[in-house]
Structures are given as structure tokens and as C-alpha cells.
PDB file of N, CA and C in Angstrom:
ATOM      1  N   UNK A   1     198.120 -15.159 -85.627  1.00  0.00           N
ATOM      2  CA  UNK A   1     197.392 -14.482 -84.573  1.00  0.00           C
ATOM      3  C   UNK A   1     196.659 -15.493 -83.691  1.00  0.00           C
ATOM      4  N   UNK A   2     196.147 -16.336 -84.428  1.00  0.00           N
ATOM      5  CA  UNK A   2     195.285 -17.640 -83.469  1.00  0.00           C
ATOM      6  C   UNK A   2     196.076 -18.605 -82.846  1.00  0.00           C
ATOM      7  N   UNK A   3     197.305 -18.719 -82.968  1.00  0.00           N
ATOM      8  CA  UNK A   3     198.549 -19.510 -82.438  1.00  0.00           C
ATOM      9  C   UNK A   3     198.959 -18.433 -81.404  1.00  0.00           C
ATOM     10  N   UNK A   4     199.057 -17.520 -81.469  1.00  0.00           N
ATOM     11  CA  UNK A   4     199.396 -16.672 -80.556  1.00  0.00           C
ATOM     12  C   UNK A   4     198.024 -17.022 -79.257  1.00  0.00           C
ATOM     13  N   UNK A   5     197.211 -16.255 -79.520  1.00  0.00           N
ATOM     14  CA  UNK A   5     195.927 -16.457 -78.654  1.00  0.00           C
ATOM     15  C   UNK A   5     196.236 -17.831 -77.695  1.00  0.00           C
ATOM     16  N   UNK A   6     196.024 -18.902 -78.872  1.00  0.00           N
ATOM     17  CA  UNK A   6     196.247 -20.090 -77.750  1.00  0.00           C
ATOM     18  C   UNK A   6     197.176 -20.758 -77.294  1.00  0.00           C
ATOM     19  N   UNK A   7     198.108 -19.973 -77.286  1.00  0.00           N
ATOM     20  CA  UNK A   7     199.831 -20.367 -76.549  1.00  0.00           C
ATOM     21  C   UNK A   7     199.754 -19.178 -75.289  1.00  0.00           C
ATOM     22  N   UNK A   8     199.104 -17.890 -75.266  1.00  0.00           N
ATOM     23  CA  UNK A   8     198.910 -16.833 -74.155  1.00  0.00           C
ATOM     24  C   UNK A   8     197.736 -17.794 -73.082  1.00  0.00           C
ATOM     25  N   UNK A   9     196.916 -18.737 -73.782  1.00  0.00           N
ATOM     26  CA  UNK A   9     195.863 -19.242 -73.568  1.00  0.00           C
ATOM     27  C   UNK A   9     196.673 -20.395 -72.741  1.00  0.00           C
ATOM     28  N   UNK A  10     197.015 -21.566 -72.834  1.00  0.00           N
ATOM     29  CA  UNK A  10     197.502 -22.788 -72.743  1.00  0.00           C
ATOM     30  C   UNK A  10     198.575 -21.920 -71.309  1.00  0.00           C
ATOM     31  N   UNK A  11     199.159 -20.893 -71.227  1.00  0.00           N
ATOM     32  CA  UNK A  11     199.900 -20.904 -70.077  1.00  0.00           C
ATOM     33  C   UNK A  11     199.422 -19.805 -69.532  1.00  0.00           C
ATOM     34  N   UNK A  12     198.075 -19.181 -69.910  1.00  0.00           N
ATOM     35  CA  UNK A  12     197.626 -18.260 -68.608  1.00  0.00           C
ATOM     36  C   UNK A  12     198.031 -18.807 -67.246  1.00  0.00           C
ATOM     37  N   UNK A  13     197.667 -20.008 -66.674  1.00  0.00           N
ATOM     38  CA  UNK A  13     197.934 -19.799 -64.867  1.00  0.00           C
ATOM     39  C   UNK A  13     198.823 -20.599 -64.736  1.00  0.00           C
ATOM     40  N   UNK A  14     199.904 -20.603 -66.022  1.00  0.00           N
ATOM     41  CA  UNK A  14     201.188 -20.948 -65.375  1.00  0.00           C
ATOM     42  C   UNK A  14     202.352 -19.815 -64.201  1.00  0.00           C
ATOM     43  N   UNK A  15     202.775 -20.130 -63.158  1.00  0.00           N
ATOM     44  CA  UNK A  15     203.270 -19.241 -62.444  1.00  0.00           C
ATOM     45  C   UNK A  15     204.321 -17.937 -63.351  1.00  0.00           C
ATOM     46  N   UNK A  16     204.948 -17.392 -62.852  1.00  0.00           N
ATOM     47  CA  UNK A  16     205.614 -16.293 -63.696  1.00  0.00           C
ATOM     48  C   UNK A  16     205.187 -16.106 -64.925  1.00  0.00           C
ATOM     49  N   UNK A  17     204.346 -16.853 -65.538  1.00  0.00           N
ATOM     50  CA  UNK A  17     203.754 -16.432 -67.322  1.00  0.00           C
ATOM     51  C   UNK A  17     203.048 -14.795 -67.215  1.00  0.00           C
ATOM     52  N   UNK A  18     203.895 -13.766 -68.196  1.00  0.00           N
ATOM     53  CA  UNK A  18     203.139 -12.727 -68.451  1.00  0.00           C
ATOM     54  C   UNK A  18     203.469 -12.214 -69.669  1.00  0.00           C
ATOM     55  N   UNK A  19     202.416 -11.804 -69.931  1.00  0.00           N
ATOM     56  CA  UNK A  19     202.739 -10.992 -71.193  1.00  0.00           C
ATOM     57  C   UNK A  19     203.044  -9.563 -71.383  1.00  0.00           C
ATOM     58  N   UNK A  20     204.115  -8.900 -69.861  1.00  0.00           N
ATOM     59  CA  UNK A  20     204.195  -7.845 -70.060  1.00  0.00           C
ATOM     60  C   UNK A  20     205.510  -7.827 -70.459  1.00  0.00           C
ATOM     61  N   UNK A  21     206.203  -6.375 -70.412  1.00  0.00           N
ATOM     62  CA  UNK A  21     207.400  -6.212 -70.596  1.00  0.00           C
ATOM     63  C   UNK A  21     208.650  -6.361 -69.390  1.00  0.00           C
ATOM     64  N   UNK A  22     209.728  -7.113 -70.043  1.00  0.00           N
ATOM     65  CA  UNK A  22     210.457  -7.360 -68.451  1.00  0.00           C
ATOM     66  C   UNK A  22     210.351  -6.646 -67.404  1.00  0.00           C
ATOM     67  N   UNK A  23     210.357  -7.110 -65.875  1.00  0.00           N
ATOM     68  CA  UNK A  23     210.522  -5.682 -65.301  1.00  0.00           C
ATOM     69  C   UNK A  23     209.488  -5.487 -64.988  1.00  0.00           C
ATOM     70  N   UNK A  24     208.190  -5.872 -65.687  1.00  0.00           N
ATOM     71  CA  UNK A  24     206.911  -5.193 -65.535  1.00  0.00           C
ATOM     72  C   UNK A  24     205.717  -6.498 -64.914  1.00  0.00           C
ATOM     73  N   UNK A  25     205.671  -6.872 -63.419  1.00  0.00           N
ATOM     74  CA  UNK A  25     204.596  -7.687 -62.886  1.00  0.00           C
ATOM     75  C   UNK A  25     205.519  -9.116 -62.864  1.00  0.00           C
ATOM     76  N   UNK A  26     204.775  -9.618 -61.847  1.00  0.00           N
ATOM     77  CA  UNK A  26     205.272 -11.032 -61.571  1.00  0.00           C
ATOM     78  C   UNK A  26     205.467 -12.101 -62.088  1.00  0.00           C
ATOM     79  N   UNK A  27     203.862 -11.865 -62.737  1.00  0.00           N
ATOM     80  CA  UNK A  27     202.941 -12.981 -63.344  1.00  0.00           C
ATOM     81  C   UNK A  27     202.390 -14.025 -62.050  1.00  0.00           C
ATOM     82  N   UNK A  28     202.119 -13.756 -61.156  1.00  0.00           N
ATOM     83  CA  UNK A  28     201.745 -14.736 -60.134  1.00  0.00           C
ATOM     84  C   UNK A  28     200.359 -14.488 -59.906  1.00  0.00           C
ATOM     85  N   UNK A  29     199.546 -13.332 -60.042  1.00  0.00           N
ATOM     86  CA  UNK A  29     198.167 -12.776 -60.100  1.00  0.00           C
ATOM     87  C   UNK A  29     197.168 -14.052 -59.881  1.00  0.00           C
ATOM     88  N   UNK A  30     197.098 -14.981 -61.613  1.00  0.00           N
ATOM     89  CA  UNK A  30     196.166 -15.528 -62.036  1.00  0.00           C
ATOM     90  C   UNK A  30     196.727 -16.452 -61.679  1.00  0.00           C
ATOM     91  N   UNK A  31     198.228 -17.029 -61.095  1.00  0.00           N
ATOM     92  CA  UNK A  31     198.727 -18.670 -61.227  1.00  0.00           C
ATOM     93  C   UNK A  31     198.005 -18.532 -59.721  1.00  0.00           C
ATOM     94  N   UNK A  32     198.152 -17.514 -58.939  1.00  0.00           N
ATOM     95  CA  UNK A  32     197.799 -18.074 -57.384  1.00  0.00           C
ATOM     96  C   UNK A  32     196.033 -18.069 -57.111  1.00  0.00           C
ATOM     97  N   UNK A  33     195.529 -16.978 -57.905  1.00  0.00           N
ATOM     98  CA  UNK A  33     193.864 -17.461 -57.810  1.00  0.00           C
ATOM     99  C   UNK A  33     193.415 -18.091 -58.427  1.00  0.00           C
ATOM    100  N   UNK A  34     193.770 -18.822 -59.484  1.00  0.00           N
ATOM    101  CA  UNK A  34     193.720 -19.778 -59.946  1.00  0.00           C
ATOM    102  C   UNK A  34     193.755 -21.593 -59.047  1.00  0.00           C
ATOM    103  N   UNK A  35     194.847 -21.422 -58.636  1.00  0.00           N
ATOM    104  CA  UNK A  35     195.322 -22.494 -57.255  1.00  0.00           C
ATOM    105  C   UNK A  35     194.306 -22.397 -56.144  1.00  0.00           C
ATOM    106  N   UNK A  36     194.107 -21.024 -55.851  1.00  0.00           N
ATOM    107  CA  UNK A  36     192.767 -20.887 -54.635  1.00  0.00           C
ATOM    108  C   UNK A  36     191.739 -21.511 -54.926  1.00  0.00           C
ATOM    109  N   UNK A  37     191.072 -21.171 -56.247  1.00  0.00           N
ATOM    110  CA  UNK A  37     190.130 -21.776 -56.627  1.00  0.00           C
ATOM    111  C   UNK A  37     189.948 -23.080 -56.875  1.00  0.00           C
ATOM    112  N   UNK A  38     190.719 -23.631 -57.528  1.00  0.00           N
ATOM    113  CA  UNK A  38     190.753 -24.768 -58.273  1.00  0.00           C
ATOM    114  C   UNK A  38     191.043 -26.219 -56.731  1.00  0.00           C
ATOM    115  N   UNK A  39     192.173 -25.364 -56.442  1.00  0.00           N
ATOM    116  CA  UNK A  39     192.567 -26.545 -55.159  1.00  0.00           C
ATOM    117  C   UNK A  39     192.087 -26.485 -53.605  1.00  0.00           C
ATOM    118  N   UNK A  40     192.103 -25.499 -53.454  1.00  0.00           N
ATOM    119  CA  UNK A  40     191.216 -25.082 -51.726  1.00  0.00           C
ATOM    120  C   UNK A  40     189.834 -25.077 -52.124  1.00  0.00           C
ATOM    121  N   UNK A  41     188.914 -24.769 -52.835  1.00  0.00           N
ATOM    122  CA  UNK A  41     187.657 -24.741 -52.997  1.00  0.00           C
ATOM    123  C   UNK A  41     186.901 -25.905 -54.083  1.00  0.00           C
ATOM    124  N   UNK A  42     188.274 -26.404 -55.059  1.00  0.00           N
ATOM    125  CA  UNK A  42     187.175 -27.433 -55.330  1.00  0.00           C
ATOM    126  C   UNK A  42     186.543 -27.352 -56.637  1.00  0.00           C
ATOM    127  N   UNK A  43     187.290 -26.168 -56.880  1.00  0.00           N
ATOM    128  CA  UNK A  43     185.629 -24.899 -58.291  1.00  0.00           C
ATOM    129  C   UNK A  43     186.572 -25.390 -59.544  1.00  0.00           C
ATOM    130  N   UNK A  44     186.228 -24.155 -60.645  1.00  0.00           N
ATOM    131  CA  UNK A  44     186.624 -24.293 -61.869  1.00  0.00           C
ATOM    132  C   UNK A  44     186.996 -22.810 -62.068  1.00  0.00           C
ATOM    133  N   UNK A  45     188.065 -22.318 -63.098  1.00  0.00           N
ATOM    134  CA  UNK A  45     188.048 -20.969 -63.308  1.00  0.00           C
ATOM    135  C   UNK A  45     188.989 -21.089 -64.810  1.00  0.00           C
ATOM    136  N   UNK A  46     188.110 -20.637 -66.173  1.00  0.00           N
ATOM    137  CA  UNK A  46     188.783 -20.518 -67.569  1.00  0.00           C
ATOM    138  C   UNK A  46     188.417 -19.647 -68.056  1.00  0.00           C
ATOM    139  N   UNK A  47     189.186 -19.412 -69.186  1.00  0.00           N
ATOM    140  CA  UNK A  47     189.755 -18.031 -69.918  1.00  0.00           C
ATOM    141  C   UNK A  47     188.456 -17.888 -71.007  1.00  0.00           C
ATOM    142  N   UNK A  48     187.616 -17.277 -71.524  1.00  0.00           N
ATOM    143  CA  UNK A  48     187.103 -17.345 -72.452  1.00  0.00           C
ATOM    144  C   UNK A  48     187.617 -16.144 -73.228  1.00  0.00           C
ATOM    145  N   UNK A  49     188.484 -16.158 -74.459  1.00  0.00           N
ATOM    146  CA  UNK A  49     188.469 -15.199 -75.189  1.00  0.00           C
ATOM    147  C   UNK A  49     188.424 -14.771 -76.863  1.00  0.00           C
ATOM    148  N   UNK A  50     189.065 -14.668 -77.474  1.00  0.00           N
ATOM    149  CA  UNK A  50     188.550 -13.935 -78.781  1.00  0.00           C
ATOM    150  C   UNK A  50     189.175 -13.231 -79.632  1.00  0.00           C
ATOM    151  N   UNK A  51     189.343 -12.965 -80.774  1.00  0.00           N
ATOM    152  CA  UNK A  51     190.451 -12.785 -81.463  1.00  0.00           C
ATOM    153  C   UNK A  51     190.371 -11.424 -81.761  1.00  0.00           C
ATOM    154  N   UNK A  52     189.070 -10.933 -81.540  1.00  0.00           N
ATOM    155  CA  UNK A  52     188.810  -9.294 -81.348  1.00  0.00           C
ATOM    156  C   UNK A  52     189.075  -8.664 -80.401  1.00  0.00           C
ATOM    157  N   UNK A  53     189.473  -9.194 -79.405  1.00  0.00           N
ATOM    158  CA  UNK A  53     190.142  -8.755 -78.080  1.00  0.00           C
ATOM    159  C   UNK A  53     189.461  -8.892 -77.006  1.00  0.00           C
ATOM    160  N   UNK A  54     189.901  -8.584 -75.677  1.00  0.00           N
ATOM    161  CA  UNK A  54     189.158  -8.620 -74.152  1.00  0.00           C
ATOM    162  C   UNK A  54     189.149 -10.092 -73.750  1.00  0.00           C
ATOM    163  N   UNK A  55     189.124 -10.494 -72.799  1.00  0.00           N
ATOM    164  CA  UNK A  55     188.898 -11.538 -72.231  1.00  0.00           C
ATOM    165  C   UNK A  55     187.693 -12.008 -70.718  1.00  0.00           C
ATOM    166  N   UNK A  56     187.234 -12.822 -70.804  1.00  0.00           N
ATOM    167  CA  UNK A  56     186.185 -12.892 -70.157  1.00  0.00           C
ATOM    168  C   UNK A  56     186.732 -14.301 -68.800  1.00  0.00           C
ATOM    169  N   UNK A  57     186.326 -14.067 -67.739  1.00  0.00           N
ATOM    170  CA  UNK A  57     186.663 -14.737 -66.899  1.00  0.00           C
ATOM    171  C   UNK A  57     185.716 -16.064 -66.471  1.00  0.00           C
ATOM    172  N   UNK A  58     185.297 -16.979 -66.537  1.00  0.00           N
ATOM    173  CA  UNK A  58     184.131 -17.813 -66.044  1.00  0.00           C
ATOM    174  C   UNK A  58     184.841 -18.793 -64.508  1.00  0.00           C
ATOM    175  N   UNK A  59     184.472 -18.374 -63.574  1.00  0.00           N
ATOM    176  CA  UNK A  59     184.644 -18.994 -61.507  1.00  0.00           C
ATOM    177  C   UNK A  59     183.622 -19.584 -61.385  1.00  0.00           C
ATOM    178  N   UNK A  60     183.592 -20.805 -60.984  1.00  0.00           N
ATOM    179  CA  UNK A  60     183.006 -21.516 -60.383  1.00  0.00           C
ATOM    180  C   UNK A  60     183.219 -21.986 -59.299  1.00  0.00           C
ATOM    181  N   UNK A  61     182.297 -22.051 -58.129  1.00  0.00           N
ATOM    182  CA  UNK A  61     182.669 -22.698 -56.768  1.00  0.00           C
ATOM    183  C   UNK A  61     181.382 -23.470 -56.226  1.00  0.00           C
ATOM    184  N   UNK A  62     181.519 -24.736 -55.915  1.00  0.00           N
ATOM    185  CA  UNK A  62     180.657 -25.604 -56.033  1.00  0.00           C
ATOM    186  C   UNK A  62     180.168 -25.030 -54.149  1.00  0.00           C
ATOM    187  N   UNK A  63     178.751 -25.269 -54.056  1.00  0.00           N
ATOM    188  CA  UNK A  63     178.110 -25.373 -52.907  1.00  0.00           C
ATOM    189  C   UNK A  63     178.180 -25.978 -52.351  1.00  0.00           C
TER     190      UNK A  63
END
């Protein structure tokens, strides 16, 4: 289960990465705001999550 977590983890904002069912979403969501953030603005944006479920988002954008 914790190998799972951090292999979903390790390619969250890889482009096409999803964990739905074929057919179902792009996967481009988090690879492209991810890129906004990180490369046009400069910021930070990671996954915080948990083996009990949900996931928490932490954005940063520097002033």
C-alpha cells in the first residue's frame, strides 16, 4: 500500500499520469498547473498525503 502511495506520488505531475480508468481524463490537469506554477511564476506546488486517504495540496508563489 505505501509503494503504491509513493509511485501515484513520484508521477503525480507527470503529463498523461492518471489514475483513472482508460477512457476516463487526460491526466494533463496537475502536469499543466503544475508547469504554471513552478515555471512561469517561479513558486512551489507538492502533494502532501497519507495512507488514510485524501490529499492535501501546498502552492506557493513567491512575491
Amino acid at each position: 500500500m505505501l509503494t503504491d502511495l509513493i509511485s501515484v506520488i513520484t508521477q503525480l505531475f507527470t503529463a498523461f499520469f492518471t489514475t483513472k480508468a482508460e477512457g476516463k481524463g487526460t491526466g494533463l490537469g496537475l502536469s499543466i498547473g503544475y508547469q504554471i506554477v513552478t515555471q512561469k511564476y517561479w513558486g512551489s506546488w507538492k502533494c502532501l498525503s497519507s495512507l488514510e486517504g485524501g490529499a492535501e495540496f501546498a502552492i506557493g508563489i513567491p512575491m
